[in-house]
PDB file of N, CA and C in Angstrom:
ATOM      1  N   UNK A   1     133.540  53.689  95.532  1.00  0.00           N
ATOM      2  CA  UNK A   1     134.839  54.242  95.193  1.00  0.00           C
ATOM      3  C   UNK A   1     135.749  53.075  94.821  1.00  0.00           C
ATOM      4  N   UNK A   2     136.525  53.212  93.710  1.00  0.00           N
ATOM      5  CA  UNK A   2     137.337  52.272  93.401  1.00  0.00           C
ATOM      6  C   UNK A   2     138.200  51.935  94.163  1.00  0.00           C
ATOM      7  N   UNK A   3     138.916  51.138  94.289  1.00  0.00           N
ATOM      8  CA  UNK A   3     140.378  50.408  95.314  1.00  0.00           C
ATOM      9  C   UNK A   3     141.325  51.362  95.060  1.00  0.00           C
ATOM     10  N   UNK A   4     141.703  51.872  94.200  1.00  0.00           N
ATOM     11  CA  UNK A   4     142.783  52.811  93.730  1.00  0.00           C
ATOM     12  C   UNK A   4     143.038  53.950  94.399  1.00  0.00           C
ATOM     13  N   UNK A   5     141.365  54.773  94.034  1.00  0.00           N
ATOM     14  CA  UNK A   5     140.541  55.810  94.609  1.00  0.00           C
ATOM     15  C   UNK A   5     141.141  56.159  96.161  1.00  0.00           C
ATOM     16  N   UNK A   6     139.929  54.821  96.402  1.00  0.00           N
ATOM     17  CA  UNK A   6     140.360  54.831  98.079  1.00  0.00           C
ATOM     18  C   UNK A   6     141.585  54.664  99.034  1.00  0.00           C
ATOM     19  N   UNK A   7     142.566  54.008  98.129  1.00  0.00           N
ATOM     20  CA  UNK A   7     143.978  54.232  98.974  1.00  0.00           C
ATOM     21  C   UNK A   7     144.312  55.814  98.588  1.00  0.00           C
ATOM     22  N   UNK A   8     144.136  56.076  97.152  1.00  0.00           N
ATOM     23  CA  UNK A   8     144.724  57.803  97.544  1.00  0.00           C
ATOM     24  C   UNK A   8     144.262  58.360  98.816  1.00  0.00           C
ATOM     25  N   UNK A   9     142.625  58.262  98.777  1.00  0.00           N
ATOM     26  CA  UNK A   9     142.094  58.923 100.121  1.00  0.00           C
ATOM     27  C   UNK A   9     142.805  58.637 101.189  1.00  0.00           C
ATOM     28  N   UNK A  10     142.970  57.375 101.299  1.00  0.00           N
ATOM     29  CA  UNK A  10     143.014  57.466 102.959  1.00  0.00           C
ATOM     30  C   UNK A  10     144.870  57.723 103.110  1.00  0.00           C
ATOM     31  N   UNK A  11     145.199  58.125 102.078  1.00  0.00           N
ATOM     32  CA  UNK A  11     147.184  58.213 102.126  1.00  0.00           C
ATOM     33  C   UNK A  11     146.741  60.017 102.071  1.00  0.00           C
ATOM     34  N   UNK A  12     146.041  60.303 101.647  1.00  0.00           N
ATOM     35  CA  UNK A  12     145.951  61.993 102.044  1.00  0.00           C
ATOM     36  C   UNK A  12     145.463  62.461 103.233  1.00  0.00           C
ATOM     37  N   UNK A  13     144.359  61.723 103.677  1.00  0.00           N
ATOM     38  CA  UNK A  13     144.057  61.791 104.688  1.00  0.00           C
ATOM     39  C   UNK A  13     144.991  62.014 105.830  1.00  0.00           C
ATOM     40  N   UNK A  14     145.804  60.965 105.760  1.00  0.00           N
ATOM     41  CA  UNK A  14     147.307  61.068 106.642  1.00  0.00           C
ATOM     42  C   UNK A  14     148.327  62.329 106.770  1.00  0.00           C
ATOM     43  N   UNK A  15     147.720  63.132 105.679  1.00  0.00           N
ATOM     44  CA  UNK A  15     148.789  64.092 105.734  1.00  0.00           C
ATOM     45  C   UNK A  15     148.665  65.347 106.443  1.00  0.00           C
ATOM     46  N   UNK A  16     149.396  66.549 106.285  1.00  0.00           N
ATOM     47  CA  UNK A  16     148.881  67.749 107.051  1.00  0.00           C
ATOM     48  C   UNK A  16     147.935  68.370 106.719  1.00  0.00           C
ATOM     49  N   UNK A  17     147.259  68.975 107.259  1.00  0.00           N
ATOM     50  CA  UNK A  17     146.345  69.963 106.413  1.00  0.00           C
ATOM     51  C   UNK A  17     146.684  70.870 105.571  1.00  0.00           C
ATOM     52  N   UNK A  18     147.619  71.617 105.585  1.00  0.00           N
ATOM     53  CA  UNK A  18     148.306  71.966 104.502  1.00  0.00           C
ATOM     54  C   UNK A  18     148.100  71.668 103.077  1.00  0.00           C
ATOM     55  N   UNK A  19     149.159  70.634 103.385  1.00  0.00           N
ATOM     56  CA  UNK A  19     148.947  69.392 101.917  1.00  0.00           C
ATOM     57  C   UNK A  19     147.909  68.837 101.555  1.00  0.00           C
ATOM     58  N   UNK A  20     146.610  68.796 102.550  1.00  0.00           N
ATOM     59  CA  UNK A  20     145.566  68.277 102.400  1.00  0.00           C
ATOM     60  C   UNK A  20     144.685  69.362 101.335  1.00  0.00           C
ATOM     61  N   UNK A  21     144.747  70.518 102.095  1.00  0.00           N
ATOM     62  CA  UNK A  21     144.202  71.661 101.491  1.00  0.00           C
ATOM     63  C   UNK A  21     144.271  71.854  99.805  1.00  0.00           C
ATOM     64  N   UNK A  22     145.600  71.453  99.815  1.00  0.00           N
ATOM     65  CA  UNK A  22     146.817  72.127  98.245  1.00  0.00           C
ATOM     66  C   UNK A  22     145.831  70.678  97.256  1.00  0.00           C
ATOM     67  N   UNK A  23     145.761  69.530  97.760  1.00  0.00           N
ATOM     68  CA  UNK A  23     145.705  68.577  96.933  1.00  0.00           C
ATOM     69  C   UNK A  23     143.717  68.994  96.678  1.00  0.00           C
ATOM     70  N   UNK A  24     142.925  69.490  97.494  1.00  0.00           N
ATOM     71  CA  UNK A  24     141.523  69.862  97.437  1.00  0.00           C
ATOM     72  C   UNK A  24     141.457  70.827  96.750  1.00  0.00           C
ATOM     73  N   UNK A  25     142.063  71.937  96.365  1.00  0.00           N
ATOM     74  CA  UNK A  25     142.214  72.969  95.852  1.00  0.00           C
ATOM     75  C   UNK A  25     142.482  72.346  94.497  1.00  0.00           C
ATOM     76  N   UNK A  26     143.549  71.859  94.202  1.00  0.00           N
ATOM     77  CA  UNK A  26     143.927  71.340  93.118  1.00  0.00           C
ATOM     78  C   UNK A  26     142.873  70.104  92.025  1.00  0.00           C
ATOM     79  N   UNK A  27     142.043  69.818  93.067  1.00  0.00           N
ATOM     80  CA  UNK A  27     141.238  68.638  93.178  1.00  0.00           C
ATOM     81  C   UNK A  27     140.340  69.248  91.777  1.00  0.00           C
ATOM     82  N   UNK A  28     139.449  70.274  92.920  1.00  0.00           N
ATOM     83  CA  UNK A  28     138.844  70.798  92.613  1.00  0.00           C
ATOM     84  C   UNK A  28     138.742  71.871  91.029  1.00  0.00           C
ATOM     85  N   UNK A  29     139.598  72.547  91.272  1.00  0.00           N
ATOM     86  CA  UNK A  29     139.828  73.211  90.319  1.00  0.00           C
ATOM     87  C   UNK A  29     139.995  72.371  88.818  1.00  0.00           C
ATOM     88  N   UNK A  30     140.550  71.134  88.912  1.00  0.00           N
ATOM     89  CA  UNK A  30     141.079  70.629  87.836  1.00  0.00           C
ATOM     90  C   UNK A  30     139.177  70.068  87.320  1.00  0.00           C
ATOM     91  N   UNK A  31     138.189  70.439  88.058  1.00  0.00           N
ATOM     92  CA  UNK A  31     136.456  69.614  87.923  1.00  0.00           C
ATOM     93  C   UNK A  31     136.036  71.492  87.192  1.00  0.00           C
ATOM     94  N   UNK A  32     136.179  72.893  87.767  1.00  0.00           N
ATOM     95  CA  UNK A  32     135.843  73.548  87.336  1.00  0.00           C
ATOM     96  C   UNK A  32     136.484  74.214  86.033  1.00  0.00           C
ATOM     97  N   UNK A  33     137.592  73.911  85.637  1.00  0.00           N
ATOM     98  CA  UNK A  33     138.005  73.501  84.078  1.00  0.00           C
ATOM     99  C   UNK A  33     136.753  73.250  83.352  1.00  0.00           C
ATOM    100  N   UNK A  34     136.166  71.990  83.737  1.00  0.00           N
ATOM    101  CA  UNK A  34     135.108  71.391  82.574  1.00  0.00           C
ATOM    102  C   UNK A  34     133.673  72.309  82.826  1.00  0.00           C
ATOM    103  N   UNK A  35     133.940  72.803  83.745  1.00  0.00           N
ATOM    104  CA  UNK A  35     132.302  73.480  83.357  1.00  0.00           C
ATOM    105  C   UNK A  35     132.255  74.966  83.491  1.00  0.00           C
ATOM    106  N   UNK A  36     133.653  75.580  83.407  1.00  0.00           N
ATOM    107  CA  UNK A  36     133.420  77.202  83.572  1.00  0.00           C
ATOM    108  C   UNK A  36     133.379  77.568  82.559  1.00  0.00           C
ATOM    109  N   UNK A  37     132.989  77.091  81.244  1.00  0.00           N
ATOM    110  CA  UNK A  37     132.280  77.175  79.934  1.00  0.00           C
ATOM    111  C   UNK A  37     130.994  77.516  79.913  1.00  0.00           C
ATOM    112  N   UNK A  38     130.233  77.105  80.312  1.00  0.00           N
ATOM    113  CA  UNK A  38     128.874  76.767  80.697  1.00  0.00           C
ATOM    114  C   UNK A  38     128.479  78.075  81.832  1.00  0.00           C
ATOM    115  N   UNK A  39     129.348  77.547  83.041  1.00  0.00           N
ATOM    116  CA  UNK A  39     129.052  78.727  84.296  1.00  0.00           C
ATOM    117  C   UNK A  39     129.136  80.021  83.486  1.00  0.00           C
ATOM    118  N   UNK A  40     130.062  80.404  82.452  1.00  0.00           N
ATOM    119  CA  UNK A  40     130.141  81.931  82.494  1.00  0.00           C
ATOM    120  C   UNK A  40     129.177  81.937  81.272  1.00  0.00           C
ATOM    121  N   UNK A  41     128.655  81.390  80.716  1.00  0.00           N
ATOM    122  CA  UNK A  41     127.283  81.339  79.500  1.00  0.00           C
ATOM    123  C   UNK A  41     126.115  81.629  80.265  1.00  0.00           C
ATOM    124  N   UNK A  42     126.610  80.820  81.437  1.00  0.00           N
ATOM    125  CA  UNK A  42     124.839  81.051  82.595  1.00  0.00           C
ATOM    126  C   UNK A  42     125.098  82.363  83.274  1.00  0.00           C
ATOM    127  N   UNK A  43     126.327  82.925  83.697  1.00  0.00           N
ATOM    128  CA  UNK A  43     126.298  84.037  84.125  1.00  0.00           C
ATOM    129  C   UNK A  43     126.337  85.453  83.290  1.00  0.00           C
ATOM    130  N   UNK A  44     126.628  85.244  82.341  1.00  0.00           N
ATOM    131  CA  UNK A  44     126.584  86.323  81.086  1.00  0.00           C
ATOM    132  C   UNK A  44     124.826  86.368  80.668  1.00  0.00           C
ATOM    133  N   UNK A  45     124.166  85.099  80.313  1.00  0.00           N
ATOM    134  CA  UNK A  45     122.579  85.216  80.312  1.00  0.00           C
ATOM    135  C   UNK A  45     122.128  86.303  81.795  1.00  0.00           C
ATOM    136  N   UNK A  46     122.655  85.708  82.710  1.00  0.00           N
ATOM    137  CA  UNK A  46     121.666  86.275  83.866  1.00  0.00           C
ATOM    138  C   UNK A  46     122.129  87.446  84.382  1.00  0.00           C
ATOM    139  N   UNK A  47     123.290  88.186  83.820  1.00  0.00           N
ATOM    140  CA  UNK A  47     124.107  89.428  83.803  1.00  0.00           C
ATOM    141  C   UNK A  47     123.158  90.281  82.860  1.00  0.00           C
ATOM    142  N   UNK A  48     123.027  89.911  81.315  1.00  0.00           N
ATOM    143  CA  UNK A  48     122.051  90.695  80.311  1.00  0.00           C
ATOM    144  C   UNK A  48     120.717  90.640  81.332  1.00  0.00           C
ATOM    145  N   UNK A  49     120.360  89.526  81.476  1.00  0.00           N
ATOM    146  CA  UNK A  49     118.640  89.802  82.244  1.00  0.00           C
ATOM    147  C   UNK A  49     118.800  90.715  83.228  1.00  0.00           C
ATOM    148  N   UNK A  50     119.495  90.931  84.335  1.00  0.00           N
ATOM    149  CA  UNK A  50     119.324  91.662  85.019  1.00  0.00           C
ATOM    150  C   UNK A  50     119.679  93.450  84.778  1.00  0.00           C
ATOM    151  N   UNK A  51     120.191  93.600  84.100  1.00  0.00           N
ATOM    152  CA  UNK A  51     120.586  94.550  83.334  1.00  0.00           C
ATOM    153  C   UNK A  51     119.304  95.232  82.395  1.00  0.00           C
ATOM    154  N   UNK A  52     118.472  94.347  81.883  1.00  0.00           N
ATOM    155  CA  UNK A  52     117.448  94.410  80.786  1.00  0.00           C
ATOM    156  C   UNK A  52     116.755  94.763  81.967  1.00  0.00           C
ATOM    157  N   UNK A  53     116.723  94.096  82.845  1.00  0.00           N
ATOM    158  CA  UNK A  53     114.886  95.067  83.655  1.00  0.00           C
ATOM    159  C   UNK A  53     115.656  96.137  84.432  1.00  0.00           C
ATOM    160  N   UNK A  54     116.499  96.713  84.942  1.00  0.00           N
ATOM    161  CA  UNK A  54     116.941  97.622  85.490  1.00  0.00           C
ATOM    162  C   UNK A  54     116.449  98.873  83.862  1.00  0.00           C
ATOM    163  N   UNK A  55     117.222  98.636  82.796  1.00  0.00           N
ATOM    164  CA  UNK A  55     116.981  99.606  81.803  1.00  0.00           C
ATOM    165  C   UNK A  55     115.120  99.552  81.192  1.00  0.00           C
ATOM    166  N   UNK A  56     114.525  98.740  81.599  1.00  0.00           N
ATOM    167  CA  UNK A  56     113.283  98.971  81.180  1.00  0.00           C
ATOM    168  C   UNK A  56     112.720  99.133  82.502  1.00  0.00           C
ATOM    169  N   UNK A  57     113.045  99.410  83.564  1.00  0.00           N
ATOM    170  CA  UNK A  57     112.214  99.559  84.580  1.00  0.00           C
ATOM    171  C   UNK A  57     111.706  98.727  85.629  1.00  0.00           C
ATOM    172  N   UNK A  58     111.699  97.484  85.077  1.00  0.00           N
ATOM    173  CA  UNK A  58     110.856  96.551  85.731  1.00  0.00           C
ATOM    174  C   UNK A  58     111.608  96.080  87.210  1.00  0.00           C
ATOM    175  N   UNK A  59     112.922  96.686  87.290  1.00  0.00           N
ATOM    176  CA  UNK A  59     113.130  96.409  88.564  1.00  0.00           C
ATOM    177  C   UNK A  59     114.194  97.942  89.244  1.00  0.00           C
ATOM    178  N   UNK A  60     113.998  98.368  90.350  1.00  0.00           N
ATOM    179  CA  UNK A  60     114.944  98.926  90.691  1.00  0.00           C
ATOM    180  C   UNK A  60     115.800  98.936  91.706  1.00  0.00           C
ATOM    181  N   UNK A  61     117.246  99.787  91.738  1.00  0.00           N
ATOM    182  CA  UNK A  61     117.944  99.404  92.872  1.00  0.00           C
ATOM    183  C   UNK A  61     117.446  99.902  94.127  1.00  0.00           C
ATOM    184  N   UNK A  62     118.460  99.248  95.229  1.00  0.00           N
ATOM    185  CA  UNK A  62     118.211  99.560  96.474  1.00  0.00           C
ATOM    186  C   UNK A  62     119.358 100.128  96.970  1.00  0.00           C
ATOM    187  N   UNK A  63     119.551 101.178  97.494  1.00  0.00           N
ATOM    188  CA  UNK A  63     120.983 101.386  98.105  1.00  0.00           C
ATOM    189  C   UNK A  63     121.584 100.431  99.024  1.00  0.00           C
ATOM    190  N   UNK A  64     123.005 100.064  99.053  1.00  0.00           N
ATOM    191  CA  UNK A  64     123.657  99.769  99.977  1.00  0.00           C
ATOM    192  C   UNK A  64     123.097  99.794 101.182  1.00  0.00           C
ATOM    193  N   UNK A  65     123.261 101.150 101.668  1.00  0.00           N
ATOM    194  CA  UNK A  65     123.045 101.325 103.128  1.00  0.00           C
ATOM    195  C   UNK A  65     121.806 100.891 103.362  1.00  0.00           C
ATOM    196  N   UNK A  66     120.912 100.975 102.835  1.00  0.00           N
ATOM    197  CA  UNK A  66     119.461 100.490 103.475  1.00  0.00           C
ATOM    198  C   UNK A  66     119.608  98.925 103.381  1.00  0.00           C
ATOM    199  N   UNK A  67     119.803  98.015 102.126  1.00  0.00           N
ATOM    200  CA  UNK A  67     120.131  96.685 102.557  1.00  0.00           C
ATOM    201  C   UNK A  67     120.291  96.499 103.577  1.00  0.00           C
ATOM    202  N   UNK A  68     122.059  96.997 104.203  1.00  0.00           N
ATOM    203  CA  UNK A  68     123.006  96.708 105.276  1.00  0.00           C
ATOM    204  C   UNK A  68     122.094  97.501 106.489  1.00  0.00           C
ATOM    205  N   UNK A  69     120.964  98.056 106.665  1.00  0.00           N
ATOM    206  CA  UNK A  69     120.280  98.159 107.621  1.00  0.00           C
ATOM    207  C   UNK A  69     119.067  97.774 107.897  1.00  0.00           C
ATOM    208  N   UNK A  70     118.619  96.935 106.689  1.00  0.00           N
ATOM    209  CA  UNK A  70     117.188  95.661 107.133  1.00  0.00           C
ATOM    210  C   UNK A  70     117.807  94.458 106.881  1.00  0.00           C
ATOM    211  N   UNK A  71     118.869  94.176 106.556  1.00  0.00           N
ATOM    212  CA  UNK A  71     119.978  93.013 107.254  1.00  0.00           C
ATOM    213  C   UNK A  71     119.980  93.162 108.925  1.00  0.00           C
ATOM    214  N   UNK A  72     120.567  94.458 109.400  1.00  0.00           N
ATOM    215  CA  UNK A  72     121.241  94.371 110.641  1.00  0.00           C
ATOM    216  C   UNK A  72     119.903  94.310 111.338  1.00  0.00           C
ATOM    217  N   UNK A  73     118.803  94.672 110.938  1.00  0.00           N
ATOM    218  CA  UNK A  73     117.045  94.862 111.460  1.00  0.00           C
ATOM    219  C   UNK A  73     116.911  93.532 111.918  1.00  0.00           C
ATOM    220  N   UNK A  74     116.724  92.626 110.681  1.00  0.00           N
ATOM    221  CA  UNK A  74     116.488  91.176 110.559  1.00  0.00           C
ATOM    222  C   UNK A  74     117.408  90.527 111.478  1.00  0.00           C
ATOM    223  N   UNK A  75     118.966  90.752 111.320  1.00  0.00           N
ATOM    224  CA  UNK A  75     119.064  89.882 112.144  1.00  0.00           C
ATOM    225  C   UNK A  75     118.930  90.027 114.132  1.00  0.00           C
ATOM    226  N   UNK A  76     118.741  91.116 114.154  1.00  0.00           N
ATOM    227  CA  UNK A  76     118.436  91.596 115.866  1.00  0.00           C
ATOM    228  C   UNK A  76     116.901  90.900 115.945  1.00  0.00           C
ATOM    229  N   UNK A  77     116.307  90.519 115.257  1.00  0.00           N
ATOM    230  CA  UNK A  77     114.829  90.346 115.323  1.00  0.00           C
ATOM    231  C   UNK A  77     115.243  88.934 115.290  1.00  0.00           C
ATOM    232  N   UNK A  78     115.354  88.235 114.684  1.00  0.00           N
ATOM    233  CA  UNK A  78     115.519  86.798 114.516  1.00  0.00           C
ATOM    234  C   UNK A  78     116.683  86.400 115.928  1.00  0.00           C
ATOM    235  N   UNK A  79     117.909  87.202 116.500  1.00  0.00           N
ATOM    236  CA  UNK A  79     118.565  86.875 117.232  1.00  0.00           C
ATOM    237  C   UNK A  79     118.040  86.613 118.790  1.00  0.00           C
TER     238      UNK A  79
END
């Protein structure tokens, strides 16, 4: 990490969590700018695919409720 870098860190560090939060949030967001181009190209591909085998068959749904009850299965078994 550069010298620069690292005094921001450790001068945020110092602060509340609050402000800590606002500046991570902000951090962050200003990194998913550059690639939610891409993310929603990869999620629009894998939106059509899943869509394409539901209408040809090759896969089908599961209800809700049965999920949410070999979830609650699984986890009493594993607990």
């Amino acid at each position: 990490m550069i010298e620069e870098a690292r005094k921001i860190v450790e001068r945020a560090l110092k602060m509340p969590a609050r402000e800590r939060a606002e500046i991570a949030q902000r951090l962050l967001e200003s990194l998913d700018r550059q690639t939610d181009i891409d993310v929603e190209s990869a999620w629009q591909s894998e939106v059509e695919r899943r869509i394409s085998e539901l209408d040809t068959g090759q896969v089908t749904c599961i209800p809700w409720e049965e999920v949410r009850e070999r979830l609650m299965r699984n986890s009493i078994e594993a607990g």
